[in-house]
PDB file of N, CA and C in Angstrom:
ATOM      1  N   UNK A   1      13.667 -83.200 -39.571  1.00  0.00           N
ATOM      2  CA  UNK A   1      14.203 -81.913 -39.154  1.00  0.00           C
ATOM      3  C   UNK A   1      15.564 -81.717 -39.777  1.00  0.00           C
ATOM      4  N   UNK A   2      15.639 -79.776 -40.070  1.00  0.00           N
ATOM      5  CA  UNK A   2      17.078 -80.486 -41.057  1.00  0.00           C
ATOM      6  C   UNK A   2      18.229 -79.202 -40.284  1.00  0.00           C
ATOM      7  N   UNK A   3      17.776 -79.135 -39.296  1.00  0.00           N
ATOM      8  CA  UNK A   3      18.439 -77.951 -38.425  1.00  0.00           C
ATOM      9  C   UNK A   3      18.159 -76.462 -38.431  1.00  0.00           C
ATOM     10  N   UNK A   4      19.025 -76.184 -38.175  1.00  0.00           N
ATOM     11  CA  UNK A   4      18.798 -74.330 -38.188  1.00  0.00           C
ATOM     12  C   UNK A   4      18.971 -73.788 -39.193  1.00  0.00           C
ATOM     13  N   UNK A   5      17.992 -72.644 -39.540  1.00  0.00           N
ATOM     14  CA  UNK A   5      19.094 -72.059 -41.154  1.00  0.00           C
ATOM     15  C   UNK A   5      17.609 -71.774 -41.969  1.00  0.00           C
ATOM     16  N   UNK A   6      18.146 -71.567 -43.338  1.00  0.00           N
ATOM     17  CA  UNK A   6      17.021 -71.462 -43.864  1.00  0.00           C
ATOM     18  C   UNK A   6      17.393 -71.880 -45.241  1.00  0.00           C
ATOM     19  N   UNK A   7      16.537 -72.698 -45.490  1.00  0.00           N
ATOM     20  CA  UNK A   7      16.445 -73.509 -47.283  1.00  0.00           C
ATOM     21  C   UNK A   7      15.910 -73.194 -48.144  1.00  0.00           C
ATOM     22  N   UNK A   8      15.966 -73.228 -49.393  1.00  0.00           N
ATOM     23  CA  UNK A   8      15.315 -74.002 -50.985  1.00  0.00           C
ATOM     24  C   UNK A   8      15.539 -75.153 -51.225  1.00  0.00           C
ATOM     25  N   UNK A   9      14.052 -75.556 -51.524  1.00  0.00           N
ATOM     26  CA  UNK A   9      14.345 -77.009 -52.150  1.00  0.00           C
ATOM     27  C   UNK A   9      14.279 -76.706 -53.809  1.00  0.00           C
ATOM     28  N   UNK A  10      14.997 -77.347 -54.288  1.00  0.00           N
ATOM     29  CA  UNK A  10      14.978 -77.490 -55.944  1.00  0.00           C
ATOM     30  C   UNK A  10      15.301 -78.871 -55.802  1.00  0.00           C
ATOM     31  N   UNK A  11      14.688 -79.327 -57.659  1.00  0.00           N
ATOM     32  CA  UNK A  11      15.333 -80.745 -58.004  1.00  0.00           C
ATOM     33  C   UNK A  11      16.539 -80.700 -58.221  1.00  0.00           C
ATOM     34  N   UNK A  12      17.015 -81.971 -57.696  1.00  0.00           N
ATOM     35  CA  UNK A  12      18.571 -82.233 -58.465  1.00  0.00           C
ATOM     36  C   UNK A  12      19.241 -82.012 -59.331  1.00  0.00           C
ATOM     37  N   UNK A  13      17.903 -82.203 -60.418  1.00  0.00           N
ATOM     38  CA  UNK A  13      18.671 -82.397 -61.954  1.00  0.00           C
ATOM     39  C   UNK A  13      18.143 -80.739 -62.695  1.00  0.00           C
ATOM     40  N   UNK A  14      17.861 -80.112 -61.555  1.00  0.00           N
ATOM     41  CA  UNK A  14      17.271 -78.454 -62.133  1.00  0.00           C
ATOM     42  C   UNK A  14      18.769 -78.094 -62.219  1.00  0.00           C
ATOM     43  N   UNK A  15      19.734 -77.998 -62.755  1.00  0.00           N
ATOM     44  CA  UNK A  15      20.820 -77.428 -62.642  1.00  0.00           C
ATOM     45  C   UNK A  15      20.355 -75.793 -63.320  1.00  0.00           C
ATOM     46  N   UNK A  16      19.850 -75.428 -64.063  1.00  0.00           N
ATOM     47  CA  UNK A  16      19.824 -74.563 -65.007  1.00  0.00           C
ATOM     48  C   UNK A  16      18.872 -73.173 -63.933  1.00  0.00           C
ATOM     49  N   UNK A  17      17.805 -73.744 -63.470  1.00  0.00           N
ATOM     50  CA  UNK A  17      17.162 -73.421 -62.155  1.00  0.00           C
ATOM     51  C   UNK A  17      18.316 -73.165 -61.050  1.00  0.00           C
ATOM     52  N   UNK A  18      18.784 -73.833 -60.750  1.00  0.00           N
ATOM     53  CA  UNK A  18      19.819 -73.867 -59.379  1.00  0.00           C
ATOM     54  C   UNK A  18      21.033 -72.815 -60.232  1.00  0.00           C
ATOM     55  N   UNK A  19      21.264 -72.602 -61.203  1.00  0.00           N
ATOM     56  CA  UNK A  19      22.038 -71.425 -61.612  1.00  0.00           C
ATOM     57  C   UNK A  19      21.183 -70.182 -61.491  1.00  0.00           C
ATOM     58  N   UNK A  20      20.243 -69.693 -62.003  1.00  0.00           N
ATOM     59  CA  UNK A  20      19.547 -68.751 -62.112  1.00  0.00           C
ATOM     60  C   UNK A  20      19.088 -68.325 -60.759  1.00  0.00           C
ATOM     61  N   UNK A  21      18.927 -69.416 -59.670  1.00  0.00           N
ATOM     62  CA  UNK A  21      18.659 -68.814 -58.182  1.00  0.00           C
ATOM     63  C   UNK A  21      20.109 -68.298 -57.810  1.00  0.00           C
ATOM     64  N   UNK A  22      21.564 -68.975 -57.782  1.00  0.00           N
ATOM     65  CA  UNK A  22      22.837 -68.256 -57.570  1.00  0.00           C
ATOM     66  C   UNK A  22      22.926 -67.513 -57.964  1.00  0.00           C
ATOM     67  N   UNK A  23      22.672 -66.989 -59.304  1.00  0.00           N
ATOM     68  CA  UNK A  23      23.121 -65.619 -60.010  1.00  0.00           C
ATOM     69  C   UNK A  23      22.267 -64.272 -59.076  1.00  0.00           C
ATOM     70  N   UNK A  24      20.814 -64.686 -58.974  1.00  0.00           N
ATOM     71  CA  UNK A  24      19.849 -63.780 -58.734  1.00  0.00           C
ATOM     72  C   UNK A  24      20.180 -63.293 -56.949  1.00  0.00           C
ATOM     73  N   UNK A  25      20.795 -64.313 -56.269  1.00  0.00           N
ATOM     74  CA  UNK A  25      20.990 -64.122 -54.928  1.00  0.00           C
ATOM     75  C   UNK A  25      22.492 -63.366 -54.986  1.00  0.00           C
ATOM     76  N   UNK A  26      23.102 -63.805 -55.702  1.00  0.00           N
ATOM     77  CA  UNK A  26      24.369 -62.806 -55.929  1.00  0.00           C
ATOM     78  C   UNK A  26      24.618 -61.610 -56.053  1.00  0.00           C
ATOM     79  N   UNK A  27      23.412 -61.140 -56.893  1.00  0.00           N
ATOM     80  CA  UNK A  27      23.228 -59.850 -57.878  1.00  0.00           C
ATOM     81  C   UNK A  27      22.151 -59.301 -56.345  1.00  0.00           C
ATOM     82  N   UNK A  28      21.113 -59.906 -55.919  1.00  0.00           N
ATOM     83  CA  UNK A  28      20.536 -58.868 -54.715  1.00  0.00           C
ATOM     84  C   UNK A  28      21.696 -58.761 -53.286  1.00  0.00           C
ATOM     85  N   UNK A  29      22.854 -59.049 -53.028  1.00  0.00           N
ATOM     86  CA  UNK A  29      23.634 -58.705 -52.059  1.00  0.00           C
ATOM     87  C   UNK A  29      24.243 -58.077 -52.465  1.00  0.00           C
ATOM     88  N   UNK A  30      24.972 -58.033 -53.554  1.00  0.00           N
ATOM     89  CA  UNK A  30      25.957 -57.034 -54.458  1.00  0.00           C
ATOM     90  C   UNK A  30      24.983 -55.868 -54.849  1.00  0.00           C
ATOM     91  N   UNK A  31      24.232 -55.595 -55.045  1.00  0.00           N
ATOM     92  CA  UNK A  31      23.283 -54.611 -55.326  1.00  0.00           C
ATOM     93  C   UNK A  31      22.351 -53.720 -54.126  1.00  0.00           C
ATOM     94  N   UNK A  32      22.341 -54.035 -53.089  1.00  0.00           N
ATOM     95  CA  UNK A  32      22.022 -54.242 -51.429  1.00  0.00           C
ATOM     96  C   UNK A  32      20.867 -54.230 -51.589  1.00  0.00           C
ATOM     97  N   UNK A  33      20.081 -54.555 -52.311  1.00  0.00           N
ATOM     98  CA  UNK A  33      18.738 -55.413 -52.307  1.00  0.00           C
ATOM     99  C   UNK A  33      18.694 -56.284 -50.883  1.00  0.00           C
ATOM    100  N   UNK A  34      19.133 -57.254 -50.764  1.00  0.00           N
ATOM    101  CA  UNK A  34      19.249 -58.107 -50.025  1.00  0.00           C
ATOM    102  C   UNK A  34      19.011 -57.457 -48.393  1.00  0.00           C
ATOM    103  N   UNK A  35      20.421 -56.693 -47.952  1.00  0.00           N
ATOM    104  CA  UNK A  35      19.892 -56.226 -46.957  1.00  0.00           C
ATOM    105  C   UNK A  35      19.068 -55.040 -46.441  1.00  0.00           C
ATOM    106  N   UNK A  36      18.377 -54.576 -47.531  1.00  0.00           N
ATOM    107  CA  UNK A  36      17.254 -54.162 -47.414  1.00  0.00           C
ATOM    108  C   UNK A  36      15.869 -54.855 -46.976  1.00  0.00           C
ATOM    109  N   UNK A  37      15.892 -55.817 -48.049  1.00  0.00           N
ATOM    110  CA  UNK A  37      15.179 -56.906 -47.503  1.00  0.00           C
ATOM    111  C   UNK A  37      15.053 -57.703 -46.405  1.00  0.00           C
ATOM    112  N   UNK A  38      16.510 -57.776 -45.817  1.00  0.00           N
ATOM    113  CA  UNK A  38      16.803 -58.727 -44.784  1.00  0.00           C
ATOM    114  C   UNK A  38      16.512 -57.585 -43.616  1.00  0.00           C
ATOM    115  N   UNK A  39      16.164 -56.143 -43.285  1.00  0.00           N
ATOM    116  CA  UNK A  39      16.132 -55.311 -42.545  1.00  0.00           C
ATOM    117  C   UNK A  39      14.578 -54.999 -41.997  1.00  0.00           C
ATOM    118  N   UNK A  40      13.805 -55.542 -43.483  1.00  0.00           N
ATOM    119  CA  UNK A  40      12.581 -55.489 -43.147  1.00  0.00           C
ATOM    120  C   UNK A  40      11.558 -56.114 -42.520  1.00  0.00           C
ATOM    121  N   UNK A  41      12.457 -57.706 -43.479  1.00  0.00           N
ATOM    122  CA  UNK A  41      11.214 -58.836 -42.493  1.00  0.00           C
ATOM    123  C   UNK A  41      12.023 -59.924 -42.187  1.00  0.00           C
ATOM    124  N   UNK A  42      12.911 -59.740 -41.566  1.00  0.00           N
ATOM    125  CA  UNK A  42      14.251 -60.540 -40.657  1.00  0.00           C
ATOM    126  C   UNK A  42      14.548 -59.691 -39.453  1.00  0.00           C
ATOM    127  N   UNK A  43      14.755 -60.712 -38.065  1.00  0.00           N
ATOM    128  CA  UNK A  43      15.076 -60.151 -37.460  1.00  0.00           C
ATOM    129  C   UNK A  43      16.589 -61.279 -37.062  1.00  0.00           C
ATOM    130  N   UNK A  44      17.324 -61.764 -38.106  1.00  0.00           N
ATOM    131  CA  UNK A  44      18.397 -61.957 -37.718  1.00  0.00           C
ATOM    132  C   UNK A  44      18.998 -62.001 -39.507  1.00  0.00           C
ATOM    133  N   UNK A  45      20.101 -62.409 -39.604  1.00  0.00           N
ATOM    134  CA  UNK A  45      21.051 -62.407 -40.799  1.00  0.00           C
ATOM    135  C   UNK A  45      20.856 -63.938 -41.335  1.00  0.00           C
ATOM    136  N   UNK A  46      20.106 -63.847 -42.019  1.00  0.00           N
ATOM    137  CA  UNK A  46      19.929 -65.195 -42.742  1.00  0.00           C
ATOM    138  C   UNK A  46      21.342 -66.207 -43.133  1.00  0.00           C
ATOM    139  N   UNK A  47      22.772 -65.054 -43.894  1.00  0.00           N
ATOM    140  CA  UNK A  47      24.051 -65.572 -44.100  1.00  0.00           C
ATOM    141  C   UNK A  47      24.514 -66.018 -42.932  1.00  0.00           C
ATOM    142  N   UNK A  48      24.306 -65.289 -41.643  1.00  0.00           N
ATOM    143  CA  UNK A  48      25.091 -65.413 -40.295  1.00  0.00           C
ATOM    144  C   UNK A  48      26.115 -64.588 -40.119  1.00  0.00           C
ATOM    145  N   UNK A  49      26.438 -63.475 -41.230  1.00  0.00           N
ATOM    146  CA  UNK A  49      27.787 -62.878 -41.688  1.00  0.00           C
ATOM    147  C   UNK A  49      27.684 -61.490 -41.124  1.00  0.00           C
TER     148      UNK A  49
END
């Protein structure tokens, strides 16, 4: 069990992967993608923010 919250797993050594998921999660909150998304099939704030 790894607590509350919500994850991705990637490999370790995916650095190049683990950039391209930051950029893409960056660009859908700055763009309000995100809480659009988060309005539809969330019923809480995934950030906590």
């Amino acid at each position: 069990y790894f607590g509350d919250g919500t994850g991705v797993g990637l490999r370790k050594d995916d650095t190049e992967l683990k950039a391209a998921f930051d950029k893409a999660l960056i660009e859908l909150r700055q763009d309000g993608t995100y809480d659009k998304m988060a309005k539809k099939y969330f019923d809480f704030n995934v950030y906590g923010d």
